[in-house]
C-alpha atoms as a PDB file:
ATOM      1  CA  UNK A   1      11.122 -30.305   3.157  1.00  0.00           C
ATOM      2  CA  UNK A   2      10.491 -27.793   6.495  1.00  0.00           C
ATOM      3  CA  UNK A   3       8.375 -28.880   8.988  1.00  0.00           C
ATOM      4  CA  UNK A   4       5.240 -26.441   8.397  1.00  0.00           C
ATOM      5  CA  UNK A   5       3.574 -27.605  11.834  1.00  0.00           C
ATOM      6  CA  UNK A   6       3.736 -24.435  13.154  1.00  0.00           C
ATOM      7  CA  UNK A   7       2.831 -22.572  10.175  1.00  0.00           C
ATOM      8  CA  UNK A   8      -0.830 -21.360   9.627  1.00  0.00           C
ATOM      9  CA  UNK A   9      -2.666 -22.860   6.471  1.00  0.00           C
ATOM     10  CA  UNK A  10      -1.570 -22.150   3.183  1.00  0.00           C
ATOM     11  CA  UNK A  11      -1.504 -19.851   2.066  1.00  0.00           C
ATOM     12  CA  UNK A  12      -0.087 -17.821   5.406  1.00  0.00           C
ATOM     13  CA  UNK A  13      -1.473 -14.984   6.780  1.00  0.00           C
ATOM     14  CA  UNK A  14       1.188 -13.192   8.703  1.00  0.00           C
ATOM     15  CA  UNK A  15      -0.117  -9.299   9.699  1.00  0.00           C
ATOM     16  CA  UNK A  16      -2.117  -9.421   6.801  1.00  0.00           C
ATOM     17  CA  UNK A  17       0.856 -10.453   4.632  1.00  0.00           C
ATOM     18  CA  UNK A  18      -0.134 -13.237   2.194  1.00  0.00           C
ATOM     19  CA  UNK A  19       2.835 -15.986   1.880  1.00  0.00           C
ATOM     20  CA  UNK A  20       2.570 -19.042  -0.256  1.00  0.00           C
ATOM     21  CA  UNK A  21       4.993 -21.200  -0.951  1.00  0.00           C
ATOM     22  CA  UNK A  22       6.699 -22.260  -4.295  1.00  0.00           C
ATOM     23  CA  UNK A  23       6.214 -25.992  -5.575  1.00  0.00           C
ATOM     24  CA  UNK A  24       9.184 -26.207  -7.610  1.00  0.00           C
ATOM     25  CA  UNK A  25      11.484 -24.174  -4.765  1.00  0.00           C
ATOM     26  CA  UNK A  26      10.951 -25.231  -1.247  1.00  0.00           C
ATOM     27  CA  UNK A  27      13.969 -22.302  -0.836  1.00  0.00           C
ATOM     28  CA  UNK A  28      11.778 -19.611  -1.839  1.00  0.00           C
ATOM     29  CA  UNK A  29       8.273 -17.956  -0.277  1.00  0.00           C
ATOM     30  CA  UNK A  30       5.821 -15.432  -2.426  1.00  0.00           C
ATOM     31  CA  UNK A  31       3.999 -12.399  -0.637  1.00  0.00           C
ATOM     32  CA  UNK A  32       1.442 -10.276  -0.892  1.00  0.00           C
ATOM     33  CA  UNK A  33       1.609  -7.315   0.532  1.00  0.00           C
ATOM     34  CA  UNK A  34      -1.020  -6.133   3.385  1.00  0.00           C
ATOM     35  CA  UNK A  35      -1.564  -2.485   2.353  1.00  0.00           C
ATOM     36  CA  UNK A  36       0.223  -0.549  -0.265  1.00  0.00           C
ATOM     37  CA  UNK A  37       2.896   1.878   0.851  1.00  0.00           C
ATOM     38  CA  UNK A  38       3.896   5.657  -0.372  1.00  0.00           C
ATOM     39  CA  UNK A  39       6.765   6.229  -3.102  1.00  0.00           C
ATOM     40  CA  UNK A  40       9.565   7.815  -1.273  1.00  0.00           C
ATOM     41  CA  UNK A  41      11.835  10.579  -2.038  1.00  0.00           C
ATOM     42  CA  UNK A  42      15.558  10.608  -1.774  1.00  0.00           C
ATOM     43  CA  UNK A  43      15.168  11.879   1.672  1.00  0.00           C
ATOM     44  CA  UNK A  44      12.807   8.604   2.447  1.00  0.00           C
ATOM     45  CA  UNK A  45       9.331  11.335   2.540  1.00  0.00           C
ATOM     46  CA  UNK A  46       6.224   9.663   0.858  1.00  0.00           C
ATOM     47  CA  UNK A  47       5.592  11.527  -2.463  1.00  0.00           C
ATOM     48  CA  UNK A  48       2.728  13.798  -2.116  1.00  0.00           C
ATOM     49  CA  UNK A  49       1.862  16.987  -2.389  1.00  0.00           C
ATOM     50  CA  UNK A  50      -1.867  18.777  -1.830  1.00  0.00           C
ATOM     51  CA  UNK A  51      -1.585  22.176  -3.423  1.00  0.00           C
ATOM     52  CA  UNK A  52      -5.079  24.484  -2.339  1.00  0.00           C
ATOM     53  CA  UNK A  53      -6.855  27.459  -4.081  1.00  0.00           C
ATOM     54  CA  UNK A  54      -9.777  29.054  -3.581  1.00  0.00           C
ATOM     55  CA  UNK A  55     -11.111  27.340  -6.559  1.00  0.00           C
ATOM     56  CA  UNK A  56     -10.040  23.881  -6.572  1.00  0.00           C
ATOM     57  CA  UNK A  57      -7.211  21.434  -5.231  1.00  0.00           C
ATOM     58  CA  UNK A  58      -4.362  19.306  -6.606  1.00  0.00           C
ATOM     59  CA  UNK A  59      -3.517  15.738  -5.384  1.00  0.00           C
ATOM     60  CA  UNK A  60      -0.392  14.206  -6.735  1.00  0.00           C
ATOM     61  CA  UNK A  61       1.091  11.319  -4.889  1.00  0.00           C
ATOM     62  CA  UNK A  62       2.921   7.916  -5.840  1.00  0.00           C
ATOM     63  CA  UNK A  63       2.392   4.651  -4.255  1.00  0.00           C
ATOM     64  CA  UNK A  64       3.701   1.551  -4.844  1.00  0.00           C
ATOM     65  CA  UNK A  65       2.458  -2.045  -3.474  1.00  0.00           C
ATOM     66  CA  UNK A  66       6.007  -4.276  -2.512  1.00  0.00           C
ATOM     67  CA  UNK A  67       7.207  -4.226   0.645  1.00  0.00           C
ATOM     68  CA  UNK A  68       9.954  -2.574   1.898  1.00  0.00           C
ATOM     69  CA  UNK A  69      13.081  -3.677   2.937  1.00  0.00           C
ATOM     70  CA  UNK A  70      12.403  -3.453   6.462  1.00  0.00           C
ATOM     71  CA  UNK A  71       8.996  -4.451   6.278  1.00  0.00           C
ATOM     72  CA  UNK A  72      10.708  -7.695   4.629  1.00  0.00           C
ATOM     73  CA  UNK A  73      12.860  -8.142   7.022  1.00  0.00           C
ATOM     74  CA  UNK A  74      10.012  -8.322   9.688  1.00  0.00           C
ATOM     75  CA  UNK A  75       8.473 -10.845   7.678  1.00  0.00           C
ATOM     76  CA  UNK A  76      11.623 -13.485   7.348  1.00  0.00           C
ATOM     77  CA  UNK A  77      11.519 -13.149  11.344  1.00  0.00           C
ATOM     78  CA  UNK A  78       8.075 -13.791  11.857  1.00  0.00           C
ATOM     79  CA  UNK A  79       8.348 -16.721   9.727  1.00  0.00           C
ATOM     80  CA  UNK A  80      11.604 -18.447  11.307  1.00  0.00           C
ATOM     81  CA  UNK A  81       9.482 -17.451  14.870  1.00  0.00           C
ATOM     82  CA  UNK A  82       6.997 -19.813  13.274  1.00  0.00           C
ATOM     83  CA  UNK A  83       8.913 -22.442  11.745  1.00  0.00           C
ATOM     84  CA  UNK A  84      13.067 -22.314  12.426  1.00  0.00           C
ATOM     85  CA  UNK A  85      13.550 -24.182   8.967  1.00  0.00           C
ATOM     86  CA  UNK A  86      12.041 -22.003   6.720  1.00  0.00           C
ATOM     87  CA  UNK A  87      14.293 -19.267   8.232  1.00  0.00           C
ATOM     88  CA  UNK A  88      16.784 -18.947   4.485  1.00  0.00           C
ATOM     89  CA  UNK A  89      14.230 -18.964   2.643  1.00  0.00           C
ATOM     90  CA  UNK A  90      14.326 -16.207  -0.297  1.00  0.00           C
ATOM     91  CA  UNK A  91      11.265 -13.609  -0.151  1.00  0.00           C
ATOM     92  CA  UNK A  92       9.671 -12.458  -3.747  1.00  0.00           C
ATOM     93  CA  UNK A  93       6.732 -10.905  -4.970  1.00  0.00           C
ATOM     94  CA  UNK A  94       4.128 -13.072  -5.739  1.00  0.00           C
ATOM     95  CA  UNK A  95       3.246 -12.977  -9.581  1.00  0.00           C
ATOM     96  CA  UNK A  96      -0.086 -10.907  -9.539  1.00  0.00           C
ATOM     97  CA  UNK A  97      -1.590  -8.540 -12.222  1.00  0.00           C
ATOM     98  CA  UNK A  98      -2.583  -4.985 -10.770  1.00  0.00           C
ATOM     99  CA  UNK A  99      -6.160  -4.470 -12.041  1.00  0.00           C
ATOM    100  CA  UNK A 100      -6.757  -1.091 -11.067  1.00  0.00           C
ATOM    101  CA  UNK A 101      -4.896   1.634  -8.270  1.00  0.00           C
ATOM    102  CA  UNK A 102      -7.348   4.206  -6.933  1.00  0.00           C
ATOM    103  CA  UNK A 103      -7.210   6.876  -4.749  1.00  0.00           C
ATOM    104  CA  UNK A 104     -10.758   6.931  -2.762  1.00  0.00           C
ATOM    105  CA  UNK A 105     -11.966  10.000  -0.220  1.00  0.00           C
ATOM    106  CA  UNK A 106     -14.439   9.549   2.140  1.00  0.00           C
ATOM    107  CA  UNK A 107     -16.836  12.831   3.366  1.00  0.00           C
ATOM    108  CA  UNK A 108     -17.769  14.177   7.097  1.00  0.00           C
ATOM    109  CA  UNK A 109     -20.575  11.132   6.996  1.00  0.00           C
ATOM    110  CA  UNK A 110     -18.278   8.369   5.821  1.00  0.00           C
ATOM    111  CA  UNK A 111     -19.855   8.006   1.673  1.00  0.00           C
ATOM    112  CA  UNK A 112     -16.448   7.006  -0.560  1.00  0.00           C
ATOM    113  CA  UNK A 113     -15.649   8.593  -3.649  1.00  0.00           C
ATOM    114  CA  UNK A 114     -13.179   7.292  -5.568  1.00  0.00           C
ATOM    115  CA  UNK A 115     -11.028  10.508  -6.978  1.00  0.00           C
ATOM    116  CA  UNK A 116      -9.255   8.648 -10.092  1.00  0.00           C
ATOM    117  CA  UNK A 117      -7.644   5.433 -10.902  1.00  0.00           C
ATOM    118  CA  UNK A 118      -4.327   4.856 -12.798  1.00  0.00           C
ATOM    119  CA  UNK A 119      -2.318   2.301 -14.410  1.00  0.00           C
ATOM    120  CA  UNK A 120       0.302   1.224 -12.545  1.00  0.00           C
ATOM    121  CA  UNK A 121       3.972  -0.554 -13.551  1.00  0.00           C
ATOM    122  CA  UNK A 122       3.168  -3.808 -14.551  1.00  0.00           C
ATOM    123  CA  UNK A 123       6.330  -5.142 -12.269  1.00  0.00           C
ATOM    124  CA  UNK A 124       7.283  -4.778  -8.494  1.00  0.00           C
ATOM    125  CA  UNK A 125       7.231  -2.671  -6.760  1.00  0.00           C
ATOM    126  CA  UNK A 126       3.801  -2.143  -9.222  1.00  0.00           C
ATOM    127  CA  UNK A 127       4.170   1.995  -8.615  1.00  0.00           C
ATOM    128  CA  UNK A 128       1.492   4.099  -9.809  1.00  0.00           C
ATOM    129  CA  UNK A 129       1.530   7.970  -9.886  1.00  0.00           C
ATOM    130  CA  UNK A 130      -1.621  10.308  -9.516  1.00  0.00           C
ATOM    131  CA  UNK A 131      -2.845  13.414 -10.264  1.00  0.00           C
ATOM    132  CA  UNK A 132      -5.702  14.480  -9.168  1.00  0.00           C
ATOM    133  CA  UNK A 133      -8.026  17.486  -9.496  1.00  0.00           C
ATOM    134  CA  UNK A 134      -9.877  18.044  -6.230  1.00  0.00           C
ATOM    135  CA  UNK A 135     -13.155  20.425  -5.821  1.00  0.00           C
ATOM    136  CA  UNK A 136     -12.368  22.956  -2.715  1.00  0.00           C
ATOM    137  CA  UNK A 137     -14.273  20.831  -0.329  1.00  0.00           C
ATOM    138  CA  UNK A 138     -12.119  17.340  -1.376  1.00  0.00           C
ATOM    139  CA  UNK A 139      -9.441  19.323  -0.922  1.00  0.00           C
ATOM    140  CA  UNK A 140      -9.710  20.690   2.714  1.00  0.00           C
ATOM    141  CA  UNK A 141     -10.546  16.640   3.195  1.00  0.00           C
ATOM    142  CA  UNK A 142      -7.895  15.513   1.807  1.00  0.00           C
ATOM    143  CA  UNK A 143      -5.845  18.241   3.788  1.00  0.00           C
ATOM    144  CA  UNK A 144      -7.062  16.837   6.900  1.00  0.00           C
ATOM    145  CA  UNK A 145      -6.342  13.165   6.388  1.00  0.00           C
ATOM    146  CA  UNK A 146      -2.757  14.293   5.513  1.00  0.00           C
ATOM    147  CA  UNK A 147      -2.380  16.087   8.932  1.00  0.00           C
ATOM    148  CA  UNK A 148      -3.458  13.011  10.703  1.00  0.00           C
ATOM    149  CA  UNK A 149      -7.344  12.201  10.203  1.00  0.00           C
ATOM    150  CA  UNK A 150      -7.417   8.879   9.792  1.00  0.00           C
ATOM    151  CA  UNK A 151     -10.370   7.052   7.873  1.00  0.00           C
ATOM    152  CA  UNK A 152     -10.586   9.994   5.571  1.00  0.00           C
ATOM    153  CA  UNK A 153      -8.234  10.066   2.542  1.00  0.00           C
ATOM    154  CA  UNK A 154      -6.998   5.896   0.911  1.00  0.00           C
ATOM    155  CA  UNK A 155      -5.011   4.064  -1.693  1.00  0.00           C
ATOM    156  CA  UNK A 156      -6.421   0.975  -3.226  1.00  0.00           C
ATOM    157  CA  UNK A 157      -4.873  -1.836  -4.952  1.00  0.00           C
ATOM    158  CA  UNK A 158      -6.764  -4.303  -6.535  1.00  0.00           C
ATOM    159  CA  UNK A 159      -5.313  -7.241  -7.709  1.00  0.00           C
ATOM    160  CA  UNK A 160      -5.251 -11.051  -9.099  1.00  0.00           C
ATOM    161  CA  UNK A 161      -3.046 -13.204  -7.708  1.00  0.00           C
ATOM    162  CA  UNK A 162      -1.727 -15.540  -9.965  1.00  0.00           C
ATOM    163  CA  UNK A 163      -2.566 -18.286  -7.627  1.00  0.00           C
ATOM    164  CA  UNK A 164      -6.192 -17.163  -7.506  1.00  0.00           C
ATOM    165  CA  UNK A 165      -8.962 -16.809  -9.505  1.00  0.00           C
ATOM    166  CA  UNK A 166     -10.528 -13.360  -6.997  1.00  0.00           C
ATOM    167  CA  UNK A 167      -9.049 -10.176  -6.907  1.00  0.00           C
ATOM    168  CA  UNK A 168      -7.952  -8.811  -4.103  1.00  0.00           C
ATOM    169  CA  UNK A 169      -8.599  -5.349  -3.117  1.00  0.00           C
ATOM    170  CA  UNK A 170      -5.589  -3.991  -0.370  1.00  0.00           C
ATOM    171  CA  UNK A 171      -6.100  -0.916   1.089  1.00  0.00           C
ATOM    172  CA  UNK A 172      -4.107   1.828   3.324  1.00  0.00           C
ATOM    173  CA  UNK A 173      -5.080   5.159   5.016  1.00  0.00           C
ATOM    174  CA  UNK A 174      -2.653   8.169   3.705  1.00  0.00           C
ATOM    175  CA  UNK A 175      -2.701   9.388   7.405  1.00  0.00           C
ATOM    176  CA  UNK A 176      -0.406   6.968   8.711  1.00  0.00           C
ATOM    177  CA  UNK A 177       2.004   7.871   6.125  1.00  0.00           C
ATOM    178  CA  UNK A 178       2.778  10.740   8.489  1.00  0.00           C
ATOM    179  CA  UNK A 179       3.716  11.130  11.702  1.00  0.00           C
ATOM    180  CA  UNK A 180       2.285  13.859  13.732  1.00  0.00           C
ATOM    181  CA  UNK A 181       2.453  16.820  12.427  1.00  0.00           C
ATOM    182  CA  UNK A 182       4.774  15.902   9.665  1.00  0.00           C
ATOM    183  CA  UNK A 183       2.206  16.118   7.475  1.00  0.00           C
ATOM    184  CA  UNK A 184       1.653  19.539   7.009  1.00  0.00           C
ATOM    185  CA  UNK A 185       4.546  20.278   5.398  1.00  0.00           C
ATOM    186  CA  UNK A 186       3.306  18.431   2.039  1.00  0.00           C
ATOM    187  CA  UNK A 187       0.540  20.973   2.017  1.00  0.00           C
ATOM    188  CA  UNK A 188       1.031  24.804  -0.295  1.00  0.00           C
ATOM    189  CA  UNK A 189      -2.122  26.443   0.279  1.00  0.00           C
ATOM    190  CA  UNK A 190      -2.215  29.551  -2.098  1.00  0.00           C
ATOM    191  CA  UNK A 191      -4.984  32.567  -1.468  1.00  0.00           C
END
């Protein structure tokens, strides 16, 4: 069995990534994701698009709540940094149920509205698409937290662990899906 002296408690916390441990498999480690992370297109672009009128908005975006490759890959080395042994271990999803997915928009004085919910895949990497009707004023919101205002425009996924009995609620900010700029060019305004 690896020495875990090094390790925080169980389960481990590592940047907000949940990792427990398997009883039956001392070879393999469970996460849970810290935020969830865009869909990607082929060209490795979160899926989203903000289309504006004069009269209303439309949100569609996909999300998914796994981490990515990289993102895993991070993970194995901060746990070998932490204990050298558990550095073959095998990384998996942990077993967990997504209770709800919700897109949530917060106005100029910080209130939350949640914009819609949706099912999402009842497997890794648990991805959920949305489409969402926006009034002018969400819109032009939601057009700013895509060009970089952070604190503005989130994802939610809320879900039970199968080695808990409380749901979890992980959340991430749509602006850092985008760097600088980038941003802008998910946005078709039409006059």
């Amino acid at each position: 069995m690896p020495d875990d002296s090094r390790m925080p408690p169980l389960p481990y916390d590592i940047d907000g990534v949940g990792v427990w441990r398997d009883t039956a498999d001392p070879t393999t480690l469970y996460y849970l994701p810290a935020i969830p992370v865009p869909e990607l297109n082929p060209g490795g672009k979160p899926c989203l698009h903000l289309l504006e009128t004069p009269e209303q908005g439309t949100l569609q975006l996909g999300t998914q709540f796994i981490l990515r490759p990289d993102s895993e890959a991070a993970l194995k080395v901060r746990i070998e940094a932490l204990n050298p042994a558990l550095g073959c271990v095998r990384l998996q999803p942990l077993p967990l149920q997504v209770l709800k997915a919700a897109v949530v928009l917060a106005d100029e004085s910080g209130t939350e509205t949640e914009l819609g919910a949706a099912k999402s895949s009842a497997f890794p990497p648990f991805a959920t698409v949305f489409s969402l009707a926006l009034t002018p004023a969400q819109a032009a919101r939601a057009s700013l937290a895509i060009t970089g205002g952070q604190g503005i425009l989130f994802v939610e996924y809320t879900v039970q662990p199968r080695v808990s009995d409380t749901p979890e609620t992980r959340r991430c900010d749509v602006a850092r899906w985008f760097l600088g700029n980038e941003g802008q060019s998910f946005i078709r305004i039409l006059a």
